[in-house]
Protein backbone atom coordinates (compact mmCIF):
# COMPACT_ATOMS: atom_id res chain seq x y z
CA UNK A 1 -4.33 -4.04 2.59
CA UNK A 2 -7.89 -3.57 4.23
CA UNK A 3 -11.46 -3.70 3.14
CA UNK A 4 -14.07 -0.88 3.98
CA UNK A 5 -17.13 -1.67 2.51
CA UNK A 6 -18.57 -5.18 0.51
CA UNK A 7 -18.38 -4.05 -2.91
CA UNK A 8 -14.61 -3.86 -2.70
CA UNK A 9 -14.52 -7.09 -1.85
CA UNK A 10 -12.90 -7.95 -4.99
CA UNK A 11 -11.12 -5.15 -6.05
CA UNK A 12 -10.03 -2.76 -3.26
CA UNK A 13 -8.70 -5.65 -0.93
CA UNK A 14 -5.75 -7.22 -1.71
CA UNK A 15 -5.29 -9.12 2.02
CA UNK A 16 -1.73 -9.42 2.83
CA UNK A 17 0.33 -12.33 5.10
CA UNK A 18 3.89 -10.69 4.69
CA UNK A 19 7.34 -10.66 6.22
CA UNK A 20 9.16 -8.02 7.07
CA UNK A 21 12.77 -7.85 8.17
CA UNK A 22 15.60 -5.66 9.38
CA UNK A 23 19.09 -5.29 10.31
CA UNK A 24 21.11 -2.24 12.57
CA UNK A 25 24.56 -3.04 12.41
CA UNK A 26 27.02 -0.50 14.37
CA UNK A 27 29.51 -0.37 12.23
CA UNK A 28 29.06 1.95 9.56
CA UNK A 29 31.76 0.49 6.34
CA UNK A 30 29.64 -2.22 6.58
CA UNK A 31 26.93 -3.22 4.15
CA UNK A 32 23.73 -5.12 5.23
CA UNK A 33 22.29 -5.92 1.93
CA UNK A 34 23.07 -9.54 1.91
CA UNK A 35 21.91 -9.98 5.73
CA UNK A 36 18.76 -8.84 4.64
CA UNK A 37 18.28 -10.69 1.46
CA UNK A 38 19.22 -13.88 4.31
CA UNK A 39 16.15 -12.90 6.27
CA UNK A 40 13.45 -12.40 3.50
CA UNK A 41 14.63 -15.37 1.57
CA UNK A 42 14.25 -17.36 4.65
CA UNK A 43 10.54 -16.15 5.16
CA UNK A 44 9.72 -16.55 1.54
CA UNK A 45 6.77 -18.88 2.49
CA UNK A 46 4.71 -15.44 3.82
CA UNK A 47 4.97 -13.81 0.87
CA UNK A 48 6.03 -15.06 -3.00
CA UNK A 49 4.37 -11.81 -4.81
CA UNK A 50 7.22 -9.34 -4.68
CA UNK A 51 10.48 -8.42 -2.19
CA UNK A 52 12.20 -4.83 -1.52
CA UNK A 53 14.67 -3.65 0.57
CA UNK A 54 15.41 0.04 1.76
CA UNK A 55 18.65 1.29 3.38
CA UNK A 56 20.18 4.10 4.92
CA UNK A 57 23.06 5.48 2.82
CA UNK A 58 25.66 7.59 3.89
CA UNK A 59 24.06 11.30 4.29
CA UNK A 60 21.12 10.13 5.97
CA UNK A 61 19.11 9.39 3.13
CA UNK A 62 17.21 6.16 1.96
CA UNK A 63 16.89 4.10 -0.86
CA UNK A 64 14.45 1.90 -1.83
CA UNK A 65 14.75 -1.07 -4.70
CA UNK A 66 11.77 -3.39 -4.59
CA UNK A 67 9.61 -5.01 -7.96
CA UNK A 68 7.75 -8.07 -8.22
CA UNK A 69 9.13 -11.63 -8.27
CA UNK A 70 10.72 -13.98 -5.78
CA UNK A 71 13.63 -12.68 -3.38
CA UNK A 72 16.39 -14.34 -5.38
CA UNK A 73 15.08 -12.81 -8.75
CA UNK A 74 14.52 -9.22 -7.39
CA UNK A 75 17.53 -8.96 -4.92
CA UNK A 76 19.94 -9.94 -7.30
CA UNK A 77 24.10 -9.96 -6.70
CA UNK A 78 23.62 -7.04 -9.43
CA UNK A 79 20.95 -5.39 -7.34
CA UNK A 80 22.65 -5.72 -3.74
CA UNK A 81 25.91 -5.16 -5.00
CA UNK A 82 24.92 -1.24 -5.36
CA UNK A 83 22.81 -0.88 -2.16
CA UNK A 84 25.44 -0.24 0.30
CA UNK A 85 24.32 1.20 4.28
CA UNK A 86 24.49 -0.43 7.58
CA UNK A 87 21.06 -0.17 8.15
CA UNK A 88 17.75 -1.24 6.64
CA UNK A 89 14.57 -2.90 6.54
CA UNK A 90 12.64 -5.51 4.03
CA UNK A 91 9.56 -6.99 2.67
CA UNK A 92 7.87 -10.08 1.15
CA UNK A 93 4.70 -9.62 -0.04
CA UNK A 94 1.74 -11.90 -0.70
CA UNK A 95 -1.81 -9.86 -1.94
CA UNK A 96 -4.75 -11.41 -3.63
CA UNK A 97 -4.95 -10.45 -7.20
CA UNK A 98 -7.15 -7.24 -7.99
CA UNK A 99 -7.02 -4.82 -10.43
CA UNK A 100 -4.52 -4.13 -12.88
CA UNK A 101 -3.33 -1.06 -10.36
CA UNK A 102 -1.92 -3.26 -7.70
CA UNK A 103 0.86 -4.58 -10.06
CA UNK A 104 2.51 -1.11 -9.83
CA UNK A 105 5.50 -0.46 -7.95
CA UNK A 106 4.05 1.92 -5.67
CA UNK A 107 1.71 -1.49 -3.82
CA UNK A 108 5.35 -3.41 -3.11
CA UNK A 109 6.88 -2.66 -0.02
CA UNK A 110 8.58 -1.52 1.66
CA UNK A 111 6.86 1.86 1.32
CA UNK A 112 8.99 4.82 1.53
CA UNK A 113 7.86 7.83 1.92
CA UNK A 114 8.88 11.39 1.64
CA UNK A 115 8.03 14.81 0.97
CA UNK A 116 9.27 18.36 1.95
CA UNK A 117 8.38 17.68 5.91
CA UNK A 118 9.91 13.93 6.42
CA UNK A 119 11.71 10.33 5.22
CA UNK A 120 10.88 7.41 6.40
CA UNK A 121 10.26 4.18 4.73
CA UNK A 122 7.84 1.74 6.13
CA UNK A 123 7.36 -2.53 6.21
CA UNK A 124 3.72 -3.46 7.04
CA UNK A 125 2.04 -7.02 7.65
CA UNK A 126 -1.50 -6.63 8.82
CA UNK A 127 -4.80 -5.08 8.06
CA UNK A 128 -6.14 -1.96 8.87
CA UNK A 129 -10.06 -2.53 8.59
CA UNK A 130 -10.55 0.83 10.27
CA UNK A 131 -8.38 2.33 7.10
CA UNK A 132 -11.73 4.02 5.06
CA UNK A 133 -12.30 6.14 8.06
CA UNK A 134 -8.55 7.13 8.53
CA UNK A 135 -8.14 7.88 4.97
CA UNK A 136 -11.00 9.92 4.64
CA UNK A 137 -9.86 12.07 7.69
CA UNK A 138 -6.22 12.31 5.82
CA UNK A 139 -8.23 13.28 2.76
CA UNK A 140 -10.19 16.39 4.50
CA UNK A 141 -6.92 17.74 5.98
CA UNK A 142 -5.43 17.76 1.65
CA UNK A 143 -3.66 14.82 1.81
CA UNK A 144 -3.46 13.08 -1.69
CA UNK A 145 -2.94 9.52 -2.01
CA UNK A 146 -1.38 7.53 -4.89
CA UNK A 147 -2.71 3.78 -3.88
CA UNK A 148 -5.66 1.89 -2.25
CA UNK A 149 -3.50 0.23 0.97
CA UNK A 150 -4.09 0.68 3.85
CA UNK A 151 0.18 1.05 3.99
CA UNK A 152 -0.05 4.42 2.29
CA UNK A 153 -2.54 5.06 5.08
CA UNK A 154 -0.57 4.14 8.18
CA UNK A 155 2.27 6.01 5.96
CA UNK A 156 0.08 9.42 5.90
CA UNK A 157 -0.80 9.32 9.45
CA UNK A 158 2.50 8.79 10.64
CA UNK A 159 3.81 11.84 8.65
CA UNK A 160 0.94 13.70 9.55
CA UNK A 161 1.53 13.54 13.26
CA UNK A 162 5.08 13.76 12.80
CA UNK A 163 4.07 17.47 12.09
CA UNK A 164 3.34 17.77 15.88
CA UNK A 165 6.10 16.11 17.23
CA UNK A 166 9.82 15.41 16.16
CA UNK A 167 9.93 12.26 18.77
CA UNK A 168 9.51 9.40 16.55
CA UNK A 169 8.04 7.04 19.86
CA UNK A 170 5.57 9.51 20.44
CA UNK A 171 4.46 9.90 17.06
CA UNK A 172 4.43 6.01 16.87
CA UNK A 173 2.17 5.69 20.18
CA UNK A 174 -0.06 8.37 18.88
CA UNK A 175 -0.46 6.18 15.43
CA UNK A 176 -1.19 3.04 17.44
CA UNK A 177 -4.40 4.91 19.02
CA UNK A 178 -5.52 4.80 15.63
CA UNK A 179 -5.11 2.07 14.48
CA UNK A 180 -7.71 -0.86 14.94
CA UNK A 181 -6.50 -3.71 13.37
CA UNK A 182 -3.97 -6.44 12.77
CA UNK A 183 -0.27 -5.28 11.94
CA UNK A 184 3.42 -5.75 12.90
CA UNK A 185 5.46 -3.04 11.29
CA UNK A 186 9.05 -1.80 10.96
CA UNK A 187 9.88 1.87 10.41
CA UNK A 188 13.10 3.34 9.16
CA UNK A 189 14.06 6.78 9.65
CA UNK A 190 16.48 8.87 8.06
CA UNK A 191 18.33 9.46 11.19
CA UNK A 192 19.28 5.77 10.92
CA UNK A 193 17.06 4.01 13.77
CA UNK A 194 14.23 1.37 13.58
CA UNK A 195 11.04 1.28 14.99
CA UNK A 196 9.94 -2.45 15.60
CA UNK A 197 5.85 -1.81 16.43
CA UNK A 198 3.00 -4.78 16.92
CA UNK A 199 -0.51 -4.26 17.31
CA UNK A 200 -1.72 -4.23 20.84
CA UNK A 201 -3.72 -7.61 20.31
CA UNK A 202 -0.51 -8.98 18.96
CA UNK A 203 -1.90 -10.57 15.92
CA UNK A 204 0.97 -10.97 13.59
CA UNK A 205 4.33 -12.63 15.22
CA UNK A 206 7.21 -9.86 15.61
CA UNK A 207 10.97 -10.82 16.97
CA UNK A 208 14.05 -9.31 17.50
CA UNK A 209 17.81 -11.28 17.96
CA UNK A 210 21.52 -10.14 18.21
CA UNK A 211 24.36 -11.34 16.08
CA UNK A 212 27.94 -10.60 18.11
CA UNK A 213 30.94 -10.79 15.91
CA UNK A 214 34.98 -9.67 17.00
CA UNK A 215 34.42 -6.83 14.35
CA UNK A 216 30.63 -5.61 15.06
CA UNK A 217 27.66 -5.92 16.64
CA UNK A 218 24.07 -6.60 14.59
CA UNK A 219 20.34 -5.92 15.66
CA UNK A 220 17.71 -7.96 14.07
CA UNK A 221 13.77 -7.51 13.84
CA UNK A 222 12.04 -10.57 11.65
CA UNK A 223 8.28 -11.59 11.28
CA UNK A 224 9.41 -14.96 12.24
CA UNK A 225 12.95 -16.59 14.33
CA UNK A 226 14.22 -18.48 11.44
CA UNK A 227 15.35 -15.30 9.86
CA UNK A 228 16.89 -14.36 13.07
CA UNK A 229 18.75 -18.00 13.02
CA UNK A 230 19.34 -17.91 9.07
CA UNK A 231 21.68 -15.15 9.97
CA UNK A 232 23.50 -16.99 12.40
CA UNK A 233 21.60 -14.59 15.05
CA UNK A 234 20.51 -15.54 18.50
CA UNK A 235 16.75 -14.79 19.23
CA UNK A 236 16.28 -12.12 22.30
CA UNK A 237 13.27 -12.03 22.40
CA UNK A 238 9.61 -11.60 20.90
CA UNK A 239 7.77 -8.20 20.85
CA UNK A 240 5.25 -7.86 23.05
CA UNK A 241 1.75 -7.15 21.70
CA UNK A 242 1.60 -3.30 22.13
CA UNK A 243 5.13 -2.91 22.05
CA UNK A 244 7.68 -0.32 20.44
CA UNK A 245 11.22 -1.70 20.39
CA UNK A 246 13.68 1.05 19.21
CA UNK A 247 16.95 -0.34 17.44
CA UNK A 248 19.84 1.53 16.68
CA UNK A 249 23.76 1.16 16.30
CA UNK A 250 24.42 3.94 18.15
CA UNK A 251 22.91 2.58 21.79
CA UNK A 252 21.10 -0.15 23.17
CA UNK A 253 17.66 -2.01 22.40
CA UNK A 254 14.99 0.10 24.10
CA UNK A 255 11.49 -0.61 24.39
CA UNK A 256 7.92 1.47 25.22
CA UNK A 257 4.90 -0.46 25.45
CA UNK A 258 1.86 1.26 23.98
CA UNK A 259 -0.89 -0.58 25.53
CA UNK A 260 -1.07 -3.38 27.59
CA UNK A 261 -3.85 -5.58 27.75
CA UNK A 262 -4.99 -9.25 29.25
CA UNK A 263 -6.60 -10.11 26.02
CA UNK A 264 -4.18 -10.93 23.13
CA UNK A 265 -5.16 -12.25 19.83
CA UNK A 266 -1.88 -13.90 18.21
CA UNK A 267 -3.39 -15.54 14.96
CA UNK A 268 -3.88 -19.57 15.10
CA UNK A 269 -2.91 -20.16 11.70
CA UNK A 270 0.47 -19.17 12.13
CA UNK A 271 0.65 -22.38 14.21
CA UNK A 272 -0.93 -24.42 11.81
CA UNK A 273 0.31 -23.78 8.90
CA UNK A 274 2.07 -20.32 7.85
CA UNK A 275 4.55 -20.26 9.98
CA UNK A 276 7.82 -22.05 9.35
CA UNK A 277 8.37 -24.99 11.36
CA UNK A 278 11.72 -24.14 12.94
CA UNK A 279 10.58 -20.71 14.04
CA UNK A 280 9.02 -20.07 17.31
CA UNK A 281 6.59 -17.69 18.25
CA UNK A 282 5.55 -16.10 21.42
CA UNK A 283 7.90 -18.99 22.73
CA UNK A 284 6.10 -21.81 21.26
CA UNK A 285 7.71 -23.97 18.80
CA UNK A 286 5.83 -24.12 15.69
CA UNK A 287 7.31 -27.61 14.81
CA UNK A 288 6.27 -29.11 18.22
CA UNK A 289 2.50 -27.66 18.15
CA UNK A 290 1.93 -29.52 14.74
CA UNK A 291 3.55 -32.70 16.44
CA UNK A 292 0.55 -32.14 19.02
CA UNK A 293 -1.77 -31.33 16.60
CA UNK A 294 -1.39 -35.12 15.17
CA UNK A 295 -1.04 -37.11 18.30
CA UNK A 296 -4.51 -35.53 19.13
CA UNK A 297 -5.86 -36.46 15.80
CA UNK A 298 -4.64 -39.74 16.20
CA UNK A 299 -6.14 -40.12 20.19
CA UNK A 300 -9.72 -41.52 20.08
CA UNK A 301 -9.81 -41.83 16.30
CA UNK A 302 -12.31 -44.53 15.58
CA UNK A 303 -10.95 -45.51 12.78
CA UNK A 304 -7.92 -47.07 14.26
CA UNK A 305 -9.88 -49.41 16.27
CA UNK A 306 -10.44 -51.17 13.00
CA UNK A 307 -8.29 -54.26 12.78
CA UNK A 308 -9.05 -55.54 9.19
CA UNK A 309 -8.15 -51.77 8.31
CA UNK A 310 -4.76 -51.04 9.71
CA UNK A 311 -3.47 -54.04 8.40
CA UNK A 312 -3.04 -51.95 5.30
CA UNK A 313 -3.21 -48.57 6.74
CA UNK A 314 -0.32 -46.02 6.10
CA UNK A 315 -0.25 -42.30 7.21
CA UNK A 316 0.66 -39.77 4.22
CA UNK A 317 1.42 -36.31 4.67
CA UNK A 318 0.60 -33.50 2.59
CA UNK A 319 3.86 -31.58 2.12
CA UNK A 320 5.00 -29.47 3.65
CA UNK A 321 2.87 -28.38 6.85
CA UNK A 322 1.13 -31.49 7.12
CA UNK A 323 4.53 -33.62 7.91
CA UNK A 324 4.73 -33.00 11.63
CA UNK A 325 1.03 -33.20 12.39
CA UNK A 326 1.42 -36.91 10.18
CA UNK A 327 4.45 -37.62 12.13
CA UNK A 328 2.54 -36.95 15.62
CA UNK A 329 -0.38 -39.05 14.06
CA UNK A 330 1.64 -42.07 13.17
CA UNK A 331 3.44 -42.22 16.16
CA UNK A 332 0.51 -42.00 18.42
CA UNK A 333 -1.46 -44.66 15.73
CA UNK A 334 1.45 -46.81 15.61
CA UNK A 335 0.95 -46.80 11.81
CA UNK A 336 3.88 -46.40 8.88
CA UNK A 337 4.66 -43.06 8.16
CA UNK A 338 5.09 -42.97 4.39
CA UNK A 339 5.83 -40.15 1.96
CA UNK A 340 2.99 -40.83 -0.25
CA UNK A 341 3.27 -37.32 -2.19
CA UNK A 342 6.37 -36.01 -4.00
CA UNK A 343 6.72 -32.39 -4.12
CA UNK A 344 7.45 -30.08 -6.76
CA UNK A 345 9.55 -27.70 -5.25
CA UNK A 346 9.22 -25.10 -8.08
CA UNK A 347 5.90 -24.79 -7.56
CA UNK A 348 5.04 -22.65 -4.55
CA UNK A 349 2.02 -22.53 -1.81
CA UNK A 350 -1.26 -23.21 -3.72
CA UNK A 351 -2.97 -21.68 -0.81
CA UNK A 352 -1.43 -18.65 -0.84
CA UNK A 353 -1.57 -18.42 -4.75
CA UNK A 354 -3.64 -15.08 -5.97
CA UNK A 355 -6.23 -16.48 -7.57
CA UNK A 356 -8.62 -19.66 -7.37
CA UNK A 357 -7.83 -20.97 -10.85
CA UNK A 358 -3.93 -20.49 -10.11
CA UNK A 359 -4.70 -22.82 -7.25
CA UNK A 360 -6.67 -25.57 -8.53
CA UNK A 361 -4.19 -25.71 -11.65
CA UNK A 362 -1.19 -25.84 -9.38
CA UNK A 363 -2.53 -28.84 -7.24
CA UNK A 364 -1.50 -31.13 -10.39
CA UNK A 365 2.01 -29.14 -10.95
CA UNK A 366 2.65 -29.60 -7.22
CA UNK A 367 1.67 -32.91 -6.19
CA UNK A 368 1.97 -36.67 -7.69
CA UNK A 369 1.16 -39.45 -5.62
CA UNK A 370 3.93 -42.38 -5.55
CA UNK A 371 2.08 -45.54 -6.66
CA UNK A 372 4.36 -47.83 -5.45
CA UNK A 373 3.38 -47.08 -1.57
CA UNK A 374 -0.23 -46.02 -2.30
CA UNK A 375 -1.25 -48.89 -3.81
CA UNK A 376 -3.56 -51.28 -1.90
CA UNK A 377 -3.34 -49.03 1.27
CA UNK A 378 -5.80 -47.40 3.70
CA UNK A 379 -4.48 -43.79 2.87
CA UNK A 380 -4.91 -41.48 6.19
CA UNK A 381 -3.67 -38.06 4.89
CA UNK A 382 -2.80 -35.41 6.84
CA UNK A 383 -3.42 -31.93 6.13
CA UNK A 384 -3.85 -28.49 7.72
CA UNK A 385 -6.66 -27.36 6.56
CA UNK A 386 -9.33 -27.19 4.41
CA UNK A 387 -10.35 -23.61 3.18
CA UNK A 388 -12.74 -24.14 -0.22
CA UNK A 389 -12.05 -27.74 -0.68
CA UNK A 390 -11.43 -27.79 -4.13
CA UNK A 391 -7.80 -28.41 -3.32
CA UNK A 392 -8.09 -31.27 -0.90
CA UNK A 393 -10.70 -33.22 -3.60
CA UNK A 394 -7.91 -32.92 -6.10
CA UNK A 395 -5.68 -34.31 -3.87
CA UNK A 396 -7.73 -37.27 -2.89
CA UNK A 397 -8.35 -38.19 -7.25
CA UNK A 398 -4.73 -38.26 -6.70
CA UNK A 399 -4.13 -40.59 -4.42
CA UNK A 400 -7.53 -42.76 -5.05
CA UNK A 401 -6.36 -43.25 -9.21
CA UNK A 402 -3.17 -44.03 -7.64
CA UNK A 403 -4.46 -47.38 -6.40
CA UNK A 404 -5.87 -47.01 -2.34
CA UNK A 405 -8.27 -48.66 -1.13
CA UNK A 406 -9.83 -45.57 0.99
CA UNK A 407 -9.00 -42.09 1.37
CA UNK A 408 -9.29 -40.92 5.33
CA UNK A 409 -8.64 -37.22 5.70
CA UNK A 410 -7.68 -35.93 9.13
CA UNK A 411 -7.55 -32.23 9.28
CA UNK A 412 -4.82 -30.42 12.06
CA UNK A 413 -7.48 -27.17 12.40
CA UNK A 414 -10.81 -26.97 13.37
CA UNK A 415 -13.43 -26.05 10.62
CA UNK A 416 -12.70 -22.62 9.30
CA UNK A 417 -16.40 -21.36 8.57
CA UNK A 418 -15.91 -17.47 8.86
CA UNK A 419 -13.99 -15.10 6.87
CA UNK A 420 -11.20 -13.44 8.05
CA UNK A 421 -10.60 -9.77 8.21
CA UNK A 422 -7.25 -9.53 9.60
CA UNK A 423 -5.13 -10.68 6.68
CA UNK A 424 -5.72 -14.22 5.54
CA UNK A 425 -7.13 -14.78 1.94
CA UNK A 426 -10.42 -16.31 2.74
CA UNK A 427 -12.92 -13.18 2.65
CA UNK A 428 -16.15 -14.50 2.32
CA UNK A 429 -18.69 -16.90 4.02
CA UNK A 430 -19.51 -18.61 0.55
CA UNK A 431 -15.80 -19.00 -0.67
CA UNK A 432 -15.01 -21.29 2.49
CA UNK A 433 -16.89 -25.29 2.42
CA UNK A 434 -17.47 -25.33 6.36
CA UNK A 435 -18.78 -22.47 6.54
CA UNK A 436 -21.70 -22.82 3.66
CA UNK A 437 -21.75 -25.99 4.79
CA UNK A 438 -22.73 -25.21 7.90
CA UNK A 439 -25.50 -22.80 6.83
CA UNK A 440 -26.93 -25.10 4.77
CA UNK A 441 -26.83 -28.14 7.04
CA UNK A 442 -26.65 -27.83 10.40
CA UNK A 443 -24.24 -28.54 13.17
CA UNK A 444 -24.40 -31.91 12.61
CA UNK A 445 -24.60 -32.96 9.89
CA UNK A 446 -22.22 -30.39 7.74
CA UNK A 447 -18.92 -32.05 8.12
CA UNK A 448 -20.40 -35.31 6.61
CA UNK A 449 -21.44 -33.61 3.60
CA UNK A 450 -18.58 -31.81 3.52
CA UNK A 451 -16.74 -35.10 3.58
CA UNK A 452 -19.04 -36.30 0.75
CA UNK A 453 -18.07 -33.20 -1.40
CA UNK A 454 -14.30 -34.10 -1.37
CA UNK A 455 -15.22 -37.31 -2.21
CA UNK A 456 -12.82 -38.91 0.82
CA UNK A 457 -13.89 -41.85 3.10
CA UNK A 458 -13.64 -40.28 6.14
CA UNK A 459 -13.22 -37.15 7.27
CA UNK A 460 -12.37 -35.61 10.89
CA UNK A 461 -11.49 -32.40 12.23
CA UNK A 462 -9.17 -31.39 14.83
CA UNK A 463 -11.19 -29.86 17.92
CA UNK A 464 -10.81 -26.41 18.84
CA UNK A 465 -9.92 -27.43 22.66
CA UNK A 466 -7.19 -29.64 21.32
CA UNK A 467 -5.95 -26.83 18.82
CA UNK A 468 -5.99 -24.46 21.91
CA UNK A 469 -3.88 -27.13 24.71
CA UNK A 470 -1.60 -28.24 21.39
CA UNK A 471 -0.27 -24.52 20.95
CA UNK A 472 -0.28 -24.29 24.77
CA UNK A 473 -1.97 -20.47 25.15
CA UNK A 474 -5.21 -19.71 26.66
CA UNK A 475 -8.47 -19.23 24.15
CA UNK A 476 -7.85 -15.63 25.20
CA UNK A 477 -4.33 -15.40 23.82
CA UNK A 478 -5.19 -16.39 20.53
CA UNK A 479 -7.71 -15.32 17.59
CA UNK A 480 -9.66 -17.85 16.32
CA UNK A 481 -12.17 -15.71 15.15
CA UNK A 482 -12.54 -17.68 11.42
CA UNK A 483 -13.09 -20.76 13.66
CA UNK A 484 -15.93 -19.53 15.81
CA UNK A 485 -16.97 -16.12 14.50
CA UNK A 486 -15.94 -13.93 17.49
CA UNK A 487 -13.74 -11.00 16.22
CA UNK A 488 -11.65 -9.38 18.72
CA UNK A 489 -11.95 -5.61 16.83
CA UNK A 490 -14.71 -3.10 16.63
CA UNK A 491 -13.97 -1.93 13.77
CA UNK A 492 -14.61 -5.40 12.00
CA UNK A 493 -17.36 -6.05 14.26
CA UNK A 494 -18.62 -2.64 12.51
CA UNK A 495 -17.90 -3.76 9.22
CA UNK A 496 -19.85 -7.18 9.57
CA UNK A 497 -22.85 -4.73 10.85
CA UNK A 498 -22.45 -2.99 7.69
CA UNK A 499 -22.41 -5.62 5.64
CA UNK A 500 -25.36 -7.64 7.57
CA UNK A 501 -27.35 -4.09 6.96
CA UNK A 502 -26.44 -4.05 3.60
CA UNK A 503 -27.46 -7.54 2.87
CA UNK A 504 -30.87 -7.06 4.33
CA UNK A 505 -31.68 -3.85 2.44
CA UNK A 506 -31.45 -6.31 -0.72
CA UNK A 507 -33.36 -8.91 0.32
């Protein structure tokens, strides 16, 4: 989902970080349903608000079951048992709370669409921030939409070329031209194929993997490779930024890249903290680049030089992204790695919660220090990040009522300080600490007093130098545009004009 303009801010945006799967199989008795419940239940971290499937059913038509909830409430042995087709697609979905409107059906993906011209049902992760401009064209040729996503969007423009063309790579390219934003998205036709398309800055990660079998043969397409592995599949490859990969049952894996370009823009935080850490992505391991992340924290730390402190000093994760960056840490520090936090597992990803309050309340439900191996210790947490900061001060009451001595926060990402417009749930300068921090006190003197708002000891950042050599890709491979306010689109470089204009007109 995309914004246009400021005052929608709130209500018009929901910003998604999704998953989307899908399966070919060439055999056509068999049913895919459970493969693809495999993949989205594996990539449940990108997306807790609601799960759908659609697949191909004998005849050439599709059908669609999605609603709200977790993947193992919605696809449901009752559900899957009835959805029978060897080939389909999927979606988790994660949105920001809005209004009332975006609990309907028609916001969960996937999106299928169809009218008297064309079927086709659609899974999106990304942002269109150029979608105003493309839905008002859509709207002066009689198009009528039903929702405020920028899915229906991408939906209606595909159809609407389709009217030109019946070659579903040519109508794809001819999308991608307009299209200025962030997205990886699958596409499944009623002739039975899949479309496997990511942006040509290659923001979100996009993979596909076999599975060979005496009896069939399987082609997969996941956000990330653990849903690929989950199915006992063997990663091929990743697809390229700019990229069309075709799969069907009937023929080979064929590919058509849309643009290519030296500049790519794969998103940072995947590395540091949504991705899973068995997955890898554009052939780095996610697990090992948060091992790096803490061996540089560690390096040059003055706080380790202290003596009288590590005598009592113990390095404490904060489950679950921070645990390799605290292993790395510890084993470059030479300090005990403790578990220091226990987990609810029933409660899911406070960051990725809609809703501030939902956050801050599930910080208590989530986390409880153990006392026994907090007490009387130099606590050095590890963490990935810290967004508005009212998450890591909770944590730090935690751990300071539970007896330590000191609270030292070291952070695996670099200050995030501007908001991000190609699908991450921080949207505004003042909802993110570093960033009003920074506004309000300088360059150097903003990360003590941010350290002094959370209320911790010490606090330190990781560099953005040592984020960039940690996931191993150039500063021009990746965006890091909520780290040092350089956005690699026009049309949210036109949208920040916008807003800047409209800003001044009120003061």
């Amino acid at each position: 989902m995309a914004l246009n303009c400021k005052k929608n801010l709130k209500i018009d945006k929901p910003i998604e970080h999704c998953a989307v799967f899908g399966v070919s199989c060439d055999d056509k008795t068999f049913t895919i349903s459970r493969l693809l419940y495999l993949g989205l239940i594996s990539q449940q971290h990108r997306g807790q608000e609601s799960t759908g499937i659609s697949i191909l059913k004998t005849g050439g038509s599709i059908v669609t079951y999605k609603n709200k909830g977790l993947v193992s409430q919605v696809l449901n042995d009752s559900a899957l048992s009835k959805l029978w087709g060897n080939v389909g697609i999927g979606h988790n979905r994660y949105a920001t709370t809005g209004a009332q409107e975006f609990n309907s059906l028609d916001y969960i993906q996937p999106y299928h669409f169809k009218n008297n011209e064309i079927e086709f049902s659609l899974a999106f992760n990304g942002t269109i921030p150029n979608y105003a401009e493309l839905k008002q064209s859509l709207e002066n040729k009689g198009r009528i939409f039903v929702t405020n996503t920028d899915t229906e969007v991408v939906a209606q423009l595909i159809a609407s070329i389709a009217l030109g063309t019946e070659s579903w790579p040519e109508i794809l390219k001819t999308a991608s031209e307009s299209l200025d934003g962030s997205y990886s998205l699958l596409i499944l036709t009623a002739e039975g194929d899949i479309y496997a398309i990511r942006d040509p800055l290659g923001f979100k990660p996009l993979c596909i993997g076999e599975l060979k079998t005496e009896e069939r043969n399987f082609y997969i397409v996941s956000s990330e490779s653990c849903g690929i592995d989950v199915v006992g599949g063997r990663l091929i490859r990743d697809v390229e930024p700019g990229e069309i990969v075709h799969l069907s049952h009937r023929k080979e894996l064929h590919s058509e890249m849309v643009v290519k370009s030296d500049r790519t823009a794969l998103c940072q935080f995947e590395f540091v903290y949504f991705a899973r850490p068995d997955s890898i992505i554009d052939g780095v391991s996610v697990a090992q680049t948060r091992l790096q992340l803490g061996i540089n924290l560690a390096r040059n730390d003055p706080i380790l030089k202290d003596f009288k402190f590590r005598e009592n000093a113990i390095v404490v994760p904060v489950p679950d992204s921070g645990r390799s960056v605290a292993v790395g840490y510890a084993q470059e520090a030479k300090l005990p790695y403790v578990e220091g936090l226990m987990k609810n597992r029933y409660v899911w990803r406070t960051f990725i919660m809609p809703g501030q309050k939902n956050r801050e309340a599930a910080v208590k439900e989530k986390l409880n220090p153990i006392k026994t191996f907090i007490n009387s210790k130099n606590v050095i947490i590890l963490d990935d990040s810290i967004v508005r900061g009212t998450t890591t001060k909770k944590i730090i009451n935690l751990i300071r009522d539970a007896g330590a001595i000191s609270v030292n926060v070291r952070i695996s990402c670099p200050p995030v300080i501007r908001p991000c417009y190609m699908g991450i749930d921080f949207p505004t300068t003042s909802e993110l600490i570093a960033g009003r921090f920074k506004e309000l006190y300088g360059n150097e003197a903003y990360i003590d007093e941010i350290r002094k708002k959370i209320g911790a000891d010490s606090l330190r950042y990781q560099t953005i130098d040592d984020l960039i050599s940690a996931i191993g890709k150039s500063k021009n491979q990746l965006c890091m545009a909520c780290l040092t306010g350089e956005y690699p689109l026009k049309s949210v470089n036109k949208i920040i004009e916008m807003e800047r204009a409209i800003s001044s007109d009120r003061n």
